[in-house]
Protein backbone atom coordinates (compact mmCIF):
# COMPACT_ATOMS: atom_id res chain seq x y z
CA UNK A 1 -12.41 17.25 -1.68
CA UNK A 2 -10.13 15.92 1.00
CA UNK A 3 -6.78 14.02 1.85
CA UNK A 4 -7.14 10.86 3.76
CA UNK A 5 -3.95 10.47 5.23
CA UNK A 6 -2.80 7.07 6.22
CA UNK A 7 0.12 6.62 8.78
CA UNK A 8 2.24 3.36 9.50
CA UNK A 9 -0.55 0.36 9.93
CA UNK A 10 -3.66 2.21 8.44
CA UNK A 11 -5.77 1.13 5.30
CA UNK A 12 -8.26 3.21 3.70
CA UNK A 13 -10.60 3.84 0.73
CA UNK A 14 -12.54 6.47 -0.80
CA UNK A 15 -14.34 7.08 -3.88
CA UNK A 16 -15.59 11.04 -2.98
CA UNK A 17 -14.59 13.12 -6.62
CA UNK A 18 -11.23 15.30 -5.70
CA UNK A 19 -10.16 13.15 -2.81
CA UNK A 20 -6.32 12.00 -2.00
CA UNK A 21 -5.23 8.91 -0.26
CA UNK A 22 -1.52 9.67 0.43
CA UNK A 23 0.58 8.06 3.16
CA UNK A 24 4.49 9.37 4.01
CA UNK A 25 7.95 8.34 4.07
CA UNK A 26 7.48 5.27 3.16
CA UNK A 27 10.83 3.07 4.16
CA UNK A 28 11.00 -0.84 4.08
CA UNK A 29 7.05 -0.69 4.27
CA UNK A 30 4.94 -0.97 1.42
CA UNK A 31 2.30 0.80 0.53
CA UNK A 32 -0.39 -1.19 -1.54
CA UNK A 33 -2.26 0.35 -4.17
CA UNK A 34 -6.03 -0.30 -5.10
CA UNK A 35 -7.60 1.12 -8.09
CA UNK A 36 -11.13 0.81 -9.37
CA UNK A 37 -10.95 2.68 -12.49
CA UNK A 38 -15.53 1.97 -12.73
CA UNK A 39 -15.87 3.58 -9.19
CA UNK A 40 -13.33 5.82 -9.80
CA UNK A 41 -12.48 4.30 -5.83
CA UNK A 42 -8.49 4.04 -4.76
CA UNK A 43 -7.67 2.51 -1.47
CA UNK A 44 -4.11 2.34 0.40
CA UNK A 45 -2.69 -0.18 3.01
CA UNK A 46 0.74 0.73 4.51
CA UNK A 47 2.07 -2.42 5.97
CA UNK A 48 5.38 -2.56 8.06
CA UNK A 49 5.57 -5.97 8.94
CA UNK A 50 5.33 -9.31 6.83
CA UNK A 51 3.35 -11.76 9.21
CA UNK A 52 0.68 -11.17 11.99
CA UNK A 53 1.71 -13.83 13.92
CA UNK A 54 4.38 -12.49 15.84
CA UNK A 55 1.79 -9.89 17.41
CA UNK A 56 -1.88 -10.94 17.29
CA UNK A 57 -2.92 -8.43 19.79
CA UNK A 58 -1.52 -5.29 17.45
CA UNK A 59 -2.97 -6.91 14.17
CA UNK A 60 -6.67 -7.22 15.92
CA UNK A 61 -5.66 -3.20 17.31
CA UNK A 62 -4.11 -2.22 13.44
CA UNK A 63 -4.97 -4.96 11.11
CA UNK A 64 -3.04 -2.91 8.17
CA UNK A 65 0.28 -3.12 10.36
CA UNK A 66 0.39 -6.00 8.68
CA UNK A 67 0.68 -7.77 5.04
CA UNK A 68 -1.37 -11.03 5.98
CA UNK A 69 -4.10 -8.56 8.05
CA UNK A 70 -3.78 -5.80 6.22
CA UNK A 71 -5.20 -6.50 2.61
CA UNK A 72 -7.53 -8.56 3.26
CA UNK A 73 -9.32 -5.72 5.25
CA UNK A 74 -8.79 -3.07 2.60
CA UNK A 75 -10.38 -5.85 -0.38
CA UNK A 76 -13.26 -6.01 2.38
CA UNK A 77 -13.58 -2.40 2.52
CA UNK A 78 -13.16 -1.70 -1.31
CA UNK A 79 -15.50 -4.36 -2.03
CA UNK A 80 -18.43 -2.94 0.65
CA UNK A 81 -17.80 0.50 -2.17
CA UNK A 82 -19.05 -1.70 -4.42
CA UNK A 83 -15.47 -2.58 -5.91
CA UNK A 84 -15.56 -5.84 -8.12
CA UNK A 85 -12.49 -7.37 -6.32
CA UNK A 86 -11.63 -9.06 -8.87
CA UNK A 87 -11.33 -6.67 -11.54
CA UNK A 88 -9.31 -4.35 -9.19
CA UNK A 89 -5.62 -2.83 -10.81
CA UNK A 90 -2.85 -3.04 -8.35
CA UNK A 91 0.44 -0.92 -7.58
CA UNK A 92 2.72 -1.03 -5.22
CA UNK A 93 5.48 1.30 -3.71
CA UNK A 94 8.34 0.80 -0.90
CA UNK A 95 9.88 -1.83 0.46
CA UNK A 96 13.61 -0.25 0.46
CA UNK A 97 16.41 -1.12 2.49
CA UNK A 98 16.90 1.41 4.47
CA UNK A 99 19.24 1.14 7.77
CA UNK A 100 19.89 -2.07 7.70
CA UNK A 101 23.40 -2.21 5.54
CA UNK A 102 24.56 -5.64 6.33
CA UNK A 103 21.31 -7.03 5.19
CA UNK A 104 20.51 -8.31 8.35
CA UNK A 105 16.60 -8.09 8.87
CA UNK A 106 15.66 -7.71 5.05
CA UNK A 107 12.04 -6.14 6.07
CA UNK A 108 11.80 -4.10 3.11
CA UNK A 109 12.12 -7.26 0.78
CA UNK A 110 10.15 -9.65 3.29
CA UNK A 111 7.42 -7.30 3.03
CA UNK A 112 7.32 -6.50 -0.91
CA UNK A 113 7.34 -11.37 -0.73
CA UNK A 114 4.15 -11.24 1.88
CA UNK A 115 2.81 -8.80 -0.02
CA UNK A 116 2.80 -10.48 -3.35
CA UNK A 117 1.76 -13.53 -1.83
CA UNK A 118 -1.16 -12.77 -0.62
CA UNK A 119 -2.20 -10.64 -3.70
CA UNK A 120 -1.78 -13.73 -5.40
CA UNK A 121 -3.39 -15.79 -3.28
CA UNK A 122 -6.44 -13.54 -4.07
CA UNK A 123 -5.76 -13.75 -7.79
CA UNK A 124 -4.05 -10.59 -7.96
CA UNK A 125 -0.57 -9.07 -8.84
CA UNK A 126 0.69 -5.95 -9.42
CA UNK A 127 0.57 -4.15 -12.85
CA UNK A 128 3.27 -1.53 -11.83
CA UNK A 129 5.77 -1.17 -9.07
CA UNK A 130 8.74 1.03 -7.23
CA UNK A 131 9.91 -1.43 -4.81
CA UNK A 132 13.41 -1.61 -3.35
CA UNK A 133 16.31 0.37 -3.77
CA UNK A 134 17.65 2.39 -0.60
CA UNK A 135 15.67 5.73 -0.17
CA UNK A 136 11.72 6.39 1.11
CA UNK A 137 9.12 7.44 -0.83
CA UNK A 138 5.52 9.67 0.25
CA UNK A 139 2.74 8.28 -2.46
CA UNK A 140 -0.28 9.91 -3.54
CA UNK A 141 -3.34 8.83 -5.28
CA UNK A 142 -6.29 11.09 -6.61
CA UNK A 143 -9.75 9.70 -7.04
CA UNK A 144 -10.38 11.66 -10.12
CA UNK A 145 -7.23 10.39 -12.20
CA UNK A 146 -6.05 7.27 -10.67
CA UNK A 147 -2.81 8.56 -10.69
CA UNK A 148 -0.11 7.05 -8.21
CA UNK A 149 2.75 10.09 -7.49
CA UNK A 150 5.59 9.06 -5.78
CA UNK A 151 8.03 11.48 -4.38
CA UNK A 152 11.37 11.29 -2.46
CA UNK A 153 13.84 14.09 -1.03
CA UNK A 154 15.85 15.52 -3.56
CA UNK A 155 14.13 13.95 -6.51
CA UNK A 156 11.14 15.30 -8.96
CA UNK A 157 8.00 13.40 -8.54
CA UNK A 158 7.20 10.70 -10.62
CA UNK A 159 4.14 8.54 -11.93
CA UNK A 160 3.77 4.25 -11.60
């Protein structure tokens, strides 16, 4: 039993009984949730940016920096577990606005857009979601349960 902690631009899987995927403070990045209830395997991508393009060196260094890099490698990685892709349940968490008042750069809701689209560009959405809204969130996922925890200063944790 172990925590594999993911930090801004990291993907990872696991399917060991009593492990945690968990990443932190999640602000306008979104952290994208894989579940393979079978394998009992969960994998995590925190992406902070929409679109590779604007950085190909960093998306070769940290593929999962990015939406259009990022799950694409963690699908590759859950499917060399012996995930079923396809058959995969989805969640996603983050993408808030968070110091950016005037709306100016919108990265939170450009990211939660990339996201989707390439989820569904893989024949994928998501069957539950916290997306949005203006505070960050630390998410949690156990191997055993397939439970996604969400928690935020100053609130109780809660379950999507």
């Amino acid at each position: 039993m172990s925590n594999l902690i993911l930090g801004v631009g990291d993907f990872g899987a696991s399917n060991s009984p009593g492990d945690i995927v968990k990443t932190f403070a999640l602000g306008s990045c979104v952290a994208v949730i894989l579940l393979d209830p079978g394998t009992r395997s969960v994998g995590m991508v925190h992406v902070a940016l929409p679109d590779s393009s604007i950085n190909r060196d960093k998306a070769k260094e940290r593929p999962g920096y990015f939406a259009d890099t990022g799950i694409p490698m963690l699908l590759k990685q859950m499917s060399s577990m012996g995930c079923n892709v396809r058959k995969l349940t989805v969640k996603l968490a983050g993408g808030a606005q968070i110091m950016d008042p005037n709306n100016t750069f919108n990265i939170g809701k450009r990211n939660i857009l990339a996201v989707k689209k390439l989820l569904w560009q893989h024949g994928m959405g998501p069957v539950a979601e916290d997306i949005g809204a203006n505070y960050s969130r630390t998410v949690s996922v156990s191997t055993n349960t397939g439970e996604v925890v969400l928690s935020s200063p100053g609130r109780p944790p809660w379950k999507i």
